[in-house]
N, C-alpha and C. Protein backbone atom coordinates (compact mmCIF):
# COMPACT_ATOMS: atom_id res chain seq x y z
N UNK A 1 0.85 -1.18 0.00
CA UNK A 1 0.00 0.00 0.00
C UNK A 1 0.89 1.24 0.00
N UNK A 2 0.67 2.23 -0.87
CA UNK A 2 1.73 3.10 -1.03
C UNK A 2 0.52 4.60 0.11
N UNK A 3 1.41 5.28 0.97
CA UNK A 3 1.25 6.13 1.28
C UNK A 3 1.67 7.35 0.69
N UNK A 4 0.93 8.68 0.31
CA UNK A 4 1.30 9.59 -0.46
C UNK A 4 1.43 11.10 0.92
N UNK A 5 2.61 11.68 0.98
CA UNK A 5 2.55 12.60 1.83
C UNK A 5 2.19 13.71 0.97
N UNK A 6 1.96 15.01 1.86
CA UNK A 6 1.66 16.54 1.71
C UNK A 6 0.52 16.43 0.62
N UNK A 7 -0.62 15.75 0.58
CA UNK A 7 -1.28 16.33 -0.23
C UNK A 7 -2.05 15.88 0.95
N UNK A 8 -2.98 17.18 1.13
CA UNK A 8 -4.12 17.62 2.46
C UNK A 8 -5.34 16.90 1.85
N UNK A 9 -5.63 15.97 2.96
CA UNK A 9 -7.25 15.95 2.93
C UNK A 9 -8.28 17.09 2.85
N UNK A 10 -9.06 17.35 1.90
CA UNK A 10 -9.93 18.16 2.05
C UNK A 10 -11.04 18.72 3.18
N UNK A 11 -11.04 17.46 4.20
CA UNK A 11 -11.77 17.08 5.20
C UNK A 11 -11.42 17.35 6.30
N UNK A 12 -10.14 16.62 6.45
CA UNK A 12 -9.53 16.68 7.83
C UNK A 12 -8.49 17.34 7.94
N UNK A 13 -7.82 17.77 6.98
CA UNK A 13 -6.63 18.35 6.49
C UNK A 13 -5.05 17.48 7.20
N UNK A 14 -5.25 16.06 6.77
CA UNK A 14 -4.37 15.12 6.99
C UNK A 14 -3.28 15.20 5.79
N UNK A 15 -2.03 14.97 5.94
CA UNK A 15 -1.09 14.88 4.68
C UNK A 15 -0.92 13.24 4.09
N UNK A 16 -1.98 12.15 4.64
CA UNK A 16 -1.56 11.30 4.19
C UNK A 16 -3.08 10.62 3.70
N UNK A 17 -2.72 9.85 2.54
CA UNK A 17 -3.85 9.53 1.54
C UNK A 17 -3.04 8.50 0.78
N UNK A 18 -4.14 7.37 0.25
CA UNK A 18 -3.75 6.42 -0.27
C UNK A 18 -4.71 6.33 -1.52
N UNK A 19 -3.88 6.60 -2.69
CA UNK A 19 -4.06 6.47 -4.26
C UNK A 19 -4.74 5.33 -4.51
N UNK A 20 -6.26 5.42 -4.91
CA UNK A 20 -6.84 4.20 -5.19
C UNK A 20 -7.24 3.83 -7.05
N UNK A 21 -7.11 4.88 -7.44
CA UNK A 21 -7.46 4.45 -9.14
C UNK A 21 -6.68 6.14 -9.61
N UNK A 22 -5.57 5.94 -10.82
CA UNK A 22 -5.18 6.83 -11.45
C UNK A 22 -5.85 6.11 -12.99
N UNK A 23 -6.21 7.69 -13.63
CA UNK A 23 -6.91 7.48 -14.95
C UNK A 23 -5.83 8.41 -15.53
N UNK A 24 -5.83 8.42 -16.65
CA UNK A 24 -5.24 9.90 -17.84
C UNK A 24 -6.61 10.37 -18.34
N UNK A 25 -6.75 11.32 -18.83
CA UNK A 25 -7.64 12.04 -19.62
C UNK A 25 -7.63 11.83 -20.95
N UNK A 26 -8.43 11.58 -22.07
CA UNK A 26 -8.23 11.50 -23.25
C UNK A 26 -7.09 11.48 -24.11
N UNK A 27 -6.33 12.86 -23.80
CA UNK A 27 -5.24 13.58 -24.74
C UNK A 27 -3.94 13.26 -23.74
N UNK A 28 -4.42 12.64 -22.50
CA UNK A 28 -3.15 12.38 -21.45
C UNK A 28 -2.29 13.43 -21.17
N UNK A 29 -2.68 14.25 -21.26
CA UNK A 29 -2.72 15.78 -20.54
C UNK A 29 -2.73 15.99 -18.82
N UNK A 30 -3.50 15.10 -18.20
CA UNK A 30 -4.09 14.96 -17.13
C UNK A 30 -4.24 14.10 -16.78
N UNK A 31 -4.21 13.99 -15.24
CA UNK A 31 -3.87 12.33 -14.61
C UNK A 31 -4.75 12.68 -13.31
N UNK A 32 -5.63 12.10 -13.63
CA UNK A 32 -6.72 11.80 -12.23
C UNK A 32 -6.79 11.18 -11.39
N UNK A 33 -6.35 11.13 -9.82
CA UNK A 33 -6.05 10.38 -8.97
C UNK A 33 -7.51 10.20 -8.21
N UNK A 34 -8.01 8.90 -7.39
CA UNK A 34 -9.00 9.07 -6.89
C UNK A 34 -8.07 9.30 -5.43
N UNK A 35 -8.28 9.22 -4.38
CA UNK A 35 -7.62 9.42 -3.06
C UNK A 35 -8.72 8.81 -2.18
N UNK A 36 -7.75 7.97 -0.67
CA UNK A 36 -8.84 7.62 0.35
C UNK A 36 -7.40 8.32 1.52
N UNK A 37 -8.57 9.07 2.40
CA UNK A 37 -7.96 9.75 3.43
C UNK A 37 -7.39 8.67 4.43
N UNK A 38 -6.07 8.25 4.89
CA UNK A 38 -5.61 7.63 5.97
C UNK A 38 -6.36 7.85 7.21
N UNK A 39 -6.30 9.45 7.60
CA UNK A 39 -7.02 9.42 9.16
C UNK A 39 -8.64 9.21 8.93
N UNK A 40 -8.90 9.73 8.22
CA UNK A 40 -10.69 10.35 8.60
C UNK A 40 -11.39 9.26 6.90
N UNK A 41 -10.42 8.48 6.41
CA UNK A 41 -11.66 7.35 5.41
C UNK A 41 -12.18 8.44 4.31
N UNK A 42 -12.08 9.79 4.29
CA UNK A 42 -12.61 10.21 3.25
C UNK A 42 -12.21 10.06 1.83
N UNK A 43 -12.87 9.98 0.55
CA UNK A 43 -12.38 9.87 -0.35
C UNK A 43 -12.55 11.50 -1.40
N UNK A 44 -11.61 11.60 -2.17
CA UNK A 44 -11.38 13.21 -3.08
C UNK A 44 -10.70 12.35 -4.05
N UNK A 45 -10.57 13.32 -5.38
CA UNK A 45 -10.13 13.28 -6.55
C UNK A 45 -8.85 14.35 -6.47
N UNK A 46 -7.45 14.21 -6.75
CA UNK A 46 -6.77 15.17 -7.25
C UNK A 46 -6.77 15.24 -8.57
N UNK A 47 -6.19 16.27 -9.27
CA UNK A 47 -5.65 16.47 -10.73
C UNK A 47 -4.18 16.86 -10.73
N UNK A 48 -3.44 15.91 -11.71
CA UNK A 48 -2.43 16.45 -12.27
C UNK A 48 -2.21 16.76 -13.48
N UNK A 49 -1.79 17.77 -13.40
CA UNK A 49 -0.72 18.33 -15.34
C UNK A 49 0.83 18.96 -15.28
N UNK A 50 1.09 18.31 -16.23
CA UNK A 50 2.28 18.63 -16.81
C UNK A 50 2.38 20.13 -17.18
N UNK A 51 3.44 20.76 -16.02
CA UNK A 51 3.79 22.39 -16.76
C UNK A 51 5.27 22.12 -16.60
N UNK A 52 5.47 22.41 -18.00
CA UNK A 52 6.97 22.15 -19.04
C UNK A 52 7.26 24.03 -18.26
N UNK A 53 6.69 25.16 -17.88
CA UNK A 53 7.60 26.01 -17.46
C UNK A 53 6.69 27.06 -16.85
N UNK A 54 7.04 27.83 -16.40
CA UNK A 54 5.96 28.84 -15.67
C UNK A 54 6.00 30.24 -16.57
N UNK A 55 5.04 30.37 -17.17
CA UNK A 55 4.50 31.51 -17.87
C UNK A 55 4.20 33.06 -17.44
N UNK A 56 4.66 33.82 -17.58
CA UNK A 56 4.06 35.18 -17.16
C UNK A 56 3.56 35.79 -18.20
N UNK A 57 2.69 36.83 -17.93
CA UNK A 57 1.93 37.30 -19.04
C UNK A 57 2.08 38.98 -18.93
N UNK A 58 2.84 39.76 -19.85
CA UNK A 58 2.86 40.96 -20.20
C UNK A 58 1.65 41.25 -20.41
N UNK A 59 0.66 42.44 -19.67
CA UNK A 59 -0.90 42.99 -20.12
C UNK A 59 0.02 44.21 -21.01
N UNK A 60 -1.31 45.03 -21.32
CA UNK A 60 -0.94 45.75 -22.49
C UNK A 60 -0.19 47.22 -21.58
N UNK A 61 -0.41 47.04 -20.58
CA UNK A 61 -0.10 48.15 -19.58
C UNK A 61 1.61 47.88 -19.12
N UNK A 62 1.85 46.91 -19.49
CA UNK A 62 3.22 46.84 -19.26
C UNK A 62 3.63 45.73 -18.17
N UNK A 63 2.70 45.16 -16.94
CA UNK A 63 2.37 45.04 -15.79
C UNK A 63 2.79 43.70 -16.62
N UNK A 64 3.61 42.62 -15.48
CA UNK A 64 3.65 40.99 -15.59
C UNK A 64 3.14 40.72 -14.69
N UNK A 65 1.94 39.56 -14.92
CA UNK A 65 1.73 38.57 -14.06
C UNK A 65 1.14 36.81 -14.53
N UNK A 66 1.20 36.10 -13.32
CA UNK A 66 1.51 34.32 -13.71
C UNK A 66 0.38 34.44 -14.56
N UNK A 67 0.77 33.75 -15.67
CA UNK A 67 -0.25 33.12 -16.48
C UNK A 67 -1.16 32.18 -15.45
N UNK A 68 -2.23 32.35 -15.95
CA UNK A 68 -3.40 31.42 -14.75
C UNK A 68 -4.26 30.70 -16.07
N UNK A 69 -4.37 29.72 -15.94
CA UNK A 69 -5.45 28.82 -16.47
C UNK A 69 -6.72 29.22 -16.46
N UNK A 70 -6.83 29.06 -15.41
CA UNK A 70 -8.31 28.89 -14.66
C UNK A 70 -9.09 30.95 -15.18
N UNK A 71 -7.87 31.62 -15.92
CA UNK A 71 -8.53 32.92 -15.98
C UNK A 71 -9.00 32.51 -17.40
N UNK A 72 -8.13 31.76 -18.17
CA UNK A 72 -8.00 31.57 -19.83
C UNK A 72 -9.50 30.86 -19.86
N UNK A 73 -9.40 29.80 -18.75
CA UNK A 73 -11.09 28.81 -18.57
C UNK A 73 -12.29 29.90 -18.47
N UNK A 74 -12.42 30.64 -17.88
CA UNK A 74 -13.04 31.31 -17.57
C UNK A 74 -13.56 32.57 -18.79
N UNK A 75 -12.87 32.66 -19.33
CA UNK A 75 -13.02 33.78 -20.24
C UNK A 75 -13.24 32.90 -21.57
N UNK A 76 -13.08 31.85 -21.67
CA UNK A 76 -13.20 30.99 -22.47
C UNK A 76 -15.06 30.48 -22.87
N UNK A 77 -14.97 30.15 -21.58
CA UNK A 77 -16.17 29.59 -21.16
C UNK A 77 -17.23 30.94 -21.56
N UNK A 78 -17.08 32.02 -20.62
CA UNK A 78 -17.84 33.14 -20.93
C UNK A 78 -18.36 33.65 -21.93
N UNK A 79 -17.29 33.31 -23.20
CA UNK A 79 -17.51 33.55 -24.69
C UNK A 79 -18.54 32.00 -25.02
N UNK A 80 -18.52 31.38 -24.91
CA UNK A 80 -19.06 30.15 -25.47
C UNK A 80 -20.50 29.98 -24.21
N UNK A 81 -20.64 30.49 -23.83
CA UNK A 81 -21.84 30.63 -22.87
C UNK A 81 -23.28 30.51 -23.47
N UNK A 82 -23.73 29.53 -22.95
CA UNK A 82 -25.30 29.25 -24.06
C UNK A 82 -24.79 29.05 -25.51
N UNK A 83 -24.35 28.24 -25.53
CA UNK A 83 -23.63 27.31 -27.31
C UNK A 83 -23.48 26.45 -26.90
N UNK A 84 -23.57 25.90 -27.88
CA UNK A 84 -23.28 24.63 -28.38
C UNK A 84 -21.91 24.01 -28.03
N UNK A 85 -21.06 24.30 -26.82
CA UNK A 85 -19.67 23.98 -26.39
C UNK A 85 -19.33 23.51 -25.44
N UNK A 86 -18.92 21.86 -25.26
CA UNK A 86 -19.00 21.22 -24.13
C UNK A 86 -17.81 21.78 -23.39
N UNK A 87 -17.90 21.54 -21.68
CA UNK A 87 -16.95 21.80 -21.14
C UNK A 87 -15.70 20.66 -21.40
N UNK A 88 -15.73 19.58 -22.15
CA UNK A 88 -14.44 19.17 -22.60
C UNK A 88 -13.68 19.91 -23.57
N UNK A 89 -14.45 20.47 -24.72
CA UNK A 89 -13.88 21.17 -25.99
C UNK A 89 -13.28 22.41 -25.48
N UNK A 90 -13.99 23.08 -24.03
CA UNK A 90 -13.14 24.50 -23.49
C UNK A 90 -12.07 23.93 -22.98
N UNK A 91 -11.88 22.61 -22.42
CA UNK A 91 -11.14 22.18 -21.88
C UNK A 91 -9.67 21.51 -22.76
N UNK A 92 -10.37 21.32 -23.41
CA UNK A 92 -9.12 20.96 -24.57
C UNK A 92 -8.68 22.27 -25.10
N UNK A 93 -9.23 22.85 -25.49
CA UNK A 93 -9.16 24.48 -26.31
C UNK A 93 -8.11 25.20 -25.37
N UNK A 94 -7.88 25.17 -23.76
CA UNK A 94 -7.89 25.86 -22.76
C UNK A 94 -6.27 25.18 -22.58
N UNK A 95 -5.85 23.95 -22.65
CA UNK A 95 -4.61 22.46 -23.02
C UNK A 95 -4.27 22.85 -24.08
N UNK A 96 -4.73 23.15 -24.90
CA UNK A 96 -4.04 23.45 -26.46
C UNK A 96 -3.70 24.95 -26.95
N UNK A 97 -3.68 25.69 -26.20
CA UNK A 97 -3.40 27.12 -26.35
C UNK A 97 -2.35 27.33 -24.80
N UNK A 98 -2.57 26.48 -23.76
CA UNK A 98 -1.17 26.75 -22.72
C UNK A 98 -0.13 25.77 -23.31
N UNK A 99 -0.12 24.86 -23.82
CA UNK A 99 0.84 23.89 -24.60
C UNK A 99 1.44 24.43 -25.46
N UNK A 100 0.57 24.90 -26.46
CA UNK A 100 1.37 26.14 -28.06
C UNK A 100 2.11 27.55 -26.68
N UNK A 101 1.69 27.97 -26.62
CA UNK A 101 2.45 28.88 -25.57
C UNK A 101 4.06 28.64 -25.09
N UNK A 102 3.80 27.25 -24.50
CA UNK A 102 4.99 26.70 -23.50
C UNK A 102 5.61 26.24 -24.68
N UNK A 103 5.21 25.81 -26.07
CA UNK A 103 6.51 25.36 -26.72
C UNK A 103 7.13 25.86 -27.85
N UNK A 104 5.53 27.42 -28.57
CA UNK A 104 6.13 27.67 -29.17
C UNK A 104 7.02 28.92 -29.26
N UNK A 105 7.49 29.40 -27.98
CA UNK A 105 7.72 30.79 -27.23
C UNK A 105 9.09 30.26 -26.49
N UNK A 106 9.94 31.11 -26.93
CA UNK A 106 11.52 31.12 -26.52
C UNK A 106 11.76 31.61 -25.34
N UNK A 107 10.53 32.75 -24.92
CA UNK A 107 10.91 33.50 -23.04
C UNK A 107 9.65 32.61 -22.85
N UNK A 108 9.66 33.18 -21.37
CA UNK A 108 8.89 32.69 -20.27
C UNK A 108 8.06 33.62 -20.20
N UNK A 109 7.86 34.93 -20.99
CA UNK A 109 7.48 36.17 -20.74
C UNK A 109 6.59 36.11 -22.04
N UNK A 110 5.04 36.26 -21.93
CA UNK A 110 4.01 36.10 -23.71
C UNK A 110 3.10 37.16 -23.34
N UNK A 111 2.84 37.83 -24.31
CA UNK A 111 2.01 39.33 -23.87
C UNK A 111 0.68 38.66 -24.15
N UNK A 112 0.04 39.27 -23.93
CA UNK A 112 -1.65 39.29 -23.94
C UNK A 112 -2.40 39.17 -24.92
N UNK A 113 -1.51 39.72 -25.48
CA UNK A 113 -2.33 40.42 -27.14
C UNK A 113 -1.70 38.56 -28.43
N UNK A 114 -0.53 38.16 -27.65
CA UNK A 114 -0.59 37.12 -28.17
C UNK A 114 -1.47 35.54 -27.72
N UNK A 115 -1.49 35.92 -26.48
CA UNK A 115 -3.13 34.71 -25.65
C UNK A 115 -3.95 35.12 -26.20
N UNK A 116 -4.58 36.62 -26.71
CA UNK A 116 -5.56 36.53 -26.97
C UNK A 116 -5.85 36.20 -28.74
N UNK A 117 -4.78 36.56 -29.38
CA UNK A 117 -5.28 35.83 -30.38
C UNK A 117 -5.03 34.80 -30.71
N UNK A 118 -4.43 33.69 -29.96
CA UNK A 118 -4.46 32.18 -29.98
C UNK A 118 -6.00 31.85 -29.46
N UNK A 119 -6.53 32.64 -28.58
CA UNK A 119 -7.77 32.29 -27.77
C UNK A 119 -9.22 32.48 -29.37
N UNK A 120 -8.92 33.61 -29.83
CA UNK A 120 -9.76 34.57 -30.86
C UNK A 120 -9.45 33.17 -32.22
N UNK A 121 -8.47 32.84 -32.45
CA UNK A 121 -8.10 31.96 -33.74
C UNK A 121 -8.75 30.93 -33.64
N UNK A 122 -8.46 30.21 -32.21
CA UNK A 122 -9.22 28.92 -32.09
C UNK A 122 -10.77 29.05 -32.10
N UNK A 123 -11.66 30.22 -31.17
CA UNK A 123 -12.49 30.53 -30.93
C UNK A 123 -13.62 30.35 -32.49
N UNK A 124 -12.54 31.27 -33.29
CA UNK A 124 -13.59 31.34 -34.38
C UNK A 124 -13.72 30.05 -35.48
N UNK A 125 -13.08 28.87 -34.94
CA UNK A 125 -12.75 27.83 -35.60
C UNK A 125 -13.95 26.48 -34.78
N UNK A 126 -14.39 26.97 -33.68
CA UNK A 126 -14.80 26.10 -32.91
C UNK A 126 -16.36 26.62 -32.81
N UNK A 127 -16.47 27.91 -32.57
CA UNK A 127 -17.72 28.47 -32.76
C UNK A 127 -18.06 29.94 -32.79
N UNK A 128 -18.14 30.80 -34.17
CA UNK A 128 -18.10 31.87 -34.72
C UNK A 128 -18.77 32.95 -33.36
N UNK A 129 -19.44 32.38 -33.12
CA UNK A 129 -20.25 33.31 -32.14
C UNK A 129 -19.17 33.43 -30.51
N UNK A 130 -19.17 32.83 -30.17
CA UNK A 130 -18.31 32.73 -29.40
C UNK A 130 -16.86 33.72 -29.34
N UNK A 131 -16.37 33.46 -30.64
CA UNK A 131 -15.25 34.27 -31.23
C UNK A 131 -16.01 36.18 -31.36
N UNK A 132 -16.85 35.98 -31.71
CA UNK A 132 -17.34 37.38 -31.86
C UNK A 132 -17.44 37.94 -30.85
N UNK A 133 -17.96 37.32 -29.59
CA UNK A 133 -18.11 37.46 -28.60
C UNK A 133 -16.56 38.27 -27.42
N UNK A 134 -15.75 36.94 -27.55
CA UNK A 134 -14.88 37.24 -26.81
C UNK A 134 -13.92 38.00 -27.69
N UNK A 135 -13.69 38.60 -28.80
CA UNK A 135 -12.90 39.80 -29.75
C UNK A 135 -13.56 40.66 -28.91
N UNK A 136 -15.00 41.03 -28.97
CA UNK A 136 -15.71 42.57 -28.69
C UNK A 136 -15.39 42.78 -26.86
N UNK A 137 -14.78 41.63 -26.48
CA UNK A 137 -14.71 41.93 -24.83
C UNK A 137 -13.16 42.42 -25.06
N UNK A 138 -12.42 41.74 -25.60
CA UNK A 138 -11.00 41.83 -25.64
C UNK A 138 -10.81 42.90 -26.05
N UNK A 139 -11.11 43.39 -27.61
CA UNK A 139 -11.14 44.67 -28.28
C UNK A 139 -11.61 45.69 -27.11
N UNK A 140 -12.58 45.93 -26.57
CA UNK A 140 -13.59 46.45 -25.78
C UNK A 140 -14.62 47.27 -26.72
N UNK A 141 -15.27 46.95 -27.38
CA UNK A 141 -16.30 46.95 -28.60
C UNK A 141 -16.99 48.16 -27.86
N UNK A 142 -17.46 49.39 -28.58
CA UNK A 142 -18.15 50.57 -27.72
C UNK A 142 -19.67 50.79 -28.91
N UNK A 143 -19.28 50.49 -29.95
CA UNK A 143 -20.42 50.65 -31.04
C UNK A 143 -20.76 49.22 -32.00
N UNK A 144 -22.13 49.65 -32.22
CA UNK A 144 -22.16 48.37 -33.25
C UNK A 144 -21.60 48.38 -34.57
N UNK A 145 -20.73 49.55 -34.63
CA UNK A 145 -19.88 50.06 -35.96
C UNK A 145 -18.63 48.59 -35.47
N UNK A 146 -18.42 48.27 -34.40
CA UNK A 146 -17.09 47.69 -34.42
C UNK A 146 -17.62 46.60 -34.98
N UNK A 147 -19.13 45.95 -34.31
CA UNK A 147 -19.10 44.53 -34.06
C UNK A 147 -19.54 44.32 -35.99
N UNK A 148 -19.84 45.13 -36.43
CA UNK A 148 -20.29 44.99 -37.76
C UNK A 148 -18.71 44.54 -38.56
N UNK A 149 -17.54 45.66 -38.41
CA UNK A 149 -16.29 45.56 -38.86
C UNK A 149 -15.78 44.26 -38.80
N UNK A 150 -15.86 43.88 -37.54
CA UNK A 150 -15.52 42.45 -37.42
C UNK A 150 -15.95 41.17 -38.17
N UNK A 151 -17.26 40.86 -38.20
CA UNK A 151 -18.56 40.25 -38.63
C UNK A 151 -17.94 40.40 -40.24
N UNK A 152 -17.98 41.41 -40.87
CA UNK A 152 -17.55 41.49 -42.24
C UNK A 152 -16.65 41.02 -42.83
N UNK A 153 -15.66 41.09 -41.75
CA UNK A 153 -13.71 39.63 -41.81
C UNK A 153 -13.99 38.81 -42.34
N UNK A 154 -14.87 37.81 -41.21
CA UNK A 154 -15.08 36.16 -41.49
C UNK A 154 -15.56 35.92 -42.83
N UNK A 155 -14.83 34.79 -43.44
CA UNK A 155 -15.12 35.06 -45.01
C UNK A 155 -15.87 33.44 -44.88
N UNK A 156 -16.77 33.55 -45.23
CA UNK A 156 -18.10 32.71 -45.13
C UNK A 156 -18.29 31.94 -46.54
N UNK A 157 -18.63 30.71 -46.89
CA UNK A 157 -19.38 30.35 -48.03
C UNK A 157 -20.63 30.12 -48.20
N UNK A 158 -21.44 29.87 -49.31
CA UNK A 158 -22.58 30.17 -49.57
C UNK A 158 -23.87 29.54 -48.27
N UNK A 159 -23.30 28.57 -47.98
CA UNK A 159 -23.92 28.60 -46.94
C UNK A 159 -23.66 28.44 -45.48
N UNK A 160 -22.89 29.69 -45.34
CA UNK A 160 -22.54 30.39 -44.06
C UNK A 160 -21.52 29.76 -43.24
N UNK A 161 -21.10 28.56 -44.06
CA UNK A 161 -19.68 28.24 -43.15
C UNK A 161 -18.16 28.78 -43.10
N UNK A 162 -17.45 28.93 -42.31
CA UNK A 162 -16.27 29.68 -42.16
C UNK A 162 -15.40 29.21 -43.39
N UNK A 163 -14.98 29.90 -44.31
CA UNK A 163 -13.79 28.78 -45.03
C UNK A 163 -12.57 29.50 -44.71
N UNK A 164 -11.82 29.80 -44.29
CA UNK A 164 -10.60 30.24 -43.55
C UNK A 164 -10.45 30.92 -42.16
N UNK A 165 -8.82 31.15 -41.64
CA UNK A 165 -8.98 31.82 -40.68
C UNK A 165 -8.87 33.43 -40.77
N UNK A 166 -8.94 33.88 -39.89
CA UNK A 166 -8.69 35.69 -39.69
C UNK A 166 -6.91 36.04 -40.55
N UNK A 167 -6.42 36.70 -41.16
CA UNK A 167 -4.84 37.00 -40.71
C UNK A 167 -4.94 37.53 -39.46
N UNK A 168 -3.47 37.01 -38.87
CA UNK A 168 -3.19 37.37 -37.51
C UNK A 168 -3.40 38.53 -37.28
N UNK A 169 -3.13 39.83 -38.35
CA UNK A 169 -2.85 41.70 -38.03
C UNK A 169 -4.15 41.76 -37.97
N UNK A 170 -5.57 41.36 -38.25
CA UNK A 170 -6.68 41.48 -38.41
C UNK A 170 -7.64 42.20 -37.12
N UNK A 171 -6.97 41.46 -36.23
CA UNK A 171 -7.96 41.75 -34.71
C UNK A 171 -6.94 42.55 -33.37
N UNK A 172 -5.43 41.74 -33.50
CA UNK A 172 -4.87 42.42 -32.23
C UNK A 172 -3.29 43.57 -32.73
């Protein structure tokens, strides 16, 4: 029986827990531990992922701070809100834009304006509305003169599907 230290029971806040089923996630990205608490019998789920390096993020103000996931999830999600977009596809979308980041970027240091149009590229590839959505938050959209400008980009075929992407100079 393997004992696992420093990871706290949620319950009792014990450091010792015994690993009863590890899964991977689809893309094996993620490694799902189930856990049974040593002192107090409770059982929790941890998550693990692989971070190849720690990211900071230049805002447009000059200001660095840690790249956070859970902000990229979030703003992700927000755009795709009432669609058609499971929380696996944000979830993959969310894995596949901190991955391109971490490998295809020489500093540790990625400005904003480049998350956001990895976020905006994929977005409009996965679901147009969504993408429209989170450009006019990012941009900060003040008239329907912008959201029209935008809308007019996407080059559409006859029946209304996307056939390419944005050029990159297009939005940020």
């Amino acid at each position: 029986m393997l004992i696992y230290h420093d990871m706290r029971c949620p319950y009792c806040n014990s450091t010792e827990s015994r690993v009863t089923d590890s899964r991977p996630d689809i893309e094996d990205a993620i490694i799902r531990r189930r856990r049974v608490c040593e002192q107090c019998g409770a059982k929790f789920t941890t998550v693990e992922r692989v971070q190849m390096r720690d990211l900071v993020v230049r805002k447009n103000s000059g200001k660095l701070e840690p790249f956070d996931r859970e902000k990229l999830r979030r703003s992700i999600k927000l755009a795709c809100r009432n669609r058609d977009v499971g929380d696996e596809q944000i979830e993959r979308l969310v894995t596949s834009i901190h991955r391109r980041l971490e490998t295809e970027t020489t500093d540790d240091t990625v400005s904003s304006a480049q998350v956001g149009q990895m976020v905006a590229d994929s977005l409009l590839n996965l679901d147009p509305i969504a993408f429209v959505r989170f450009v006019s938050v990012y941009r900060k959209f003040s008239k329907i003169a912008d959201f029209k400008k935008i809308i007019d980009q996407i080059p559409e075929d006859d029946e209304g599907a996307i056939v390419c992407k944005l050029p990159k100079t297009s939005l940020f």
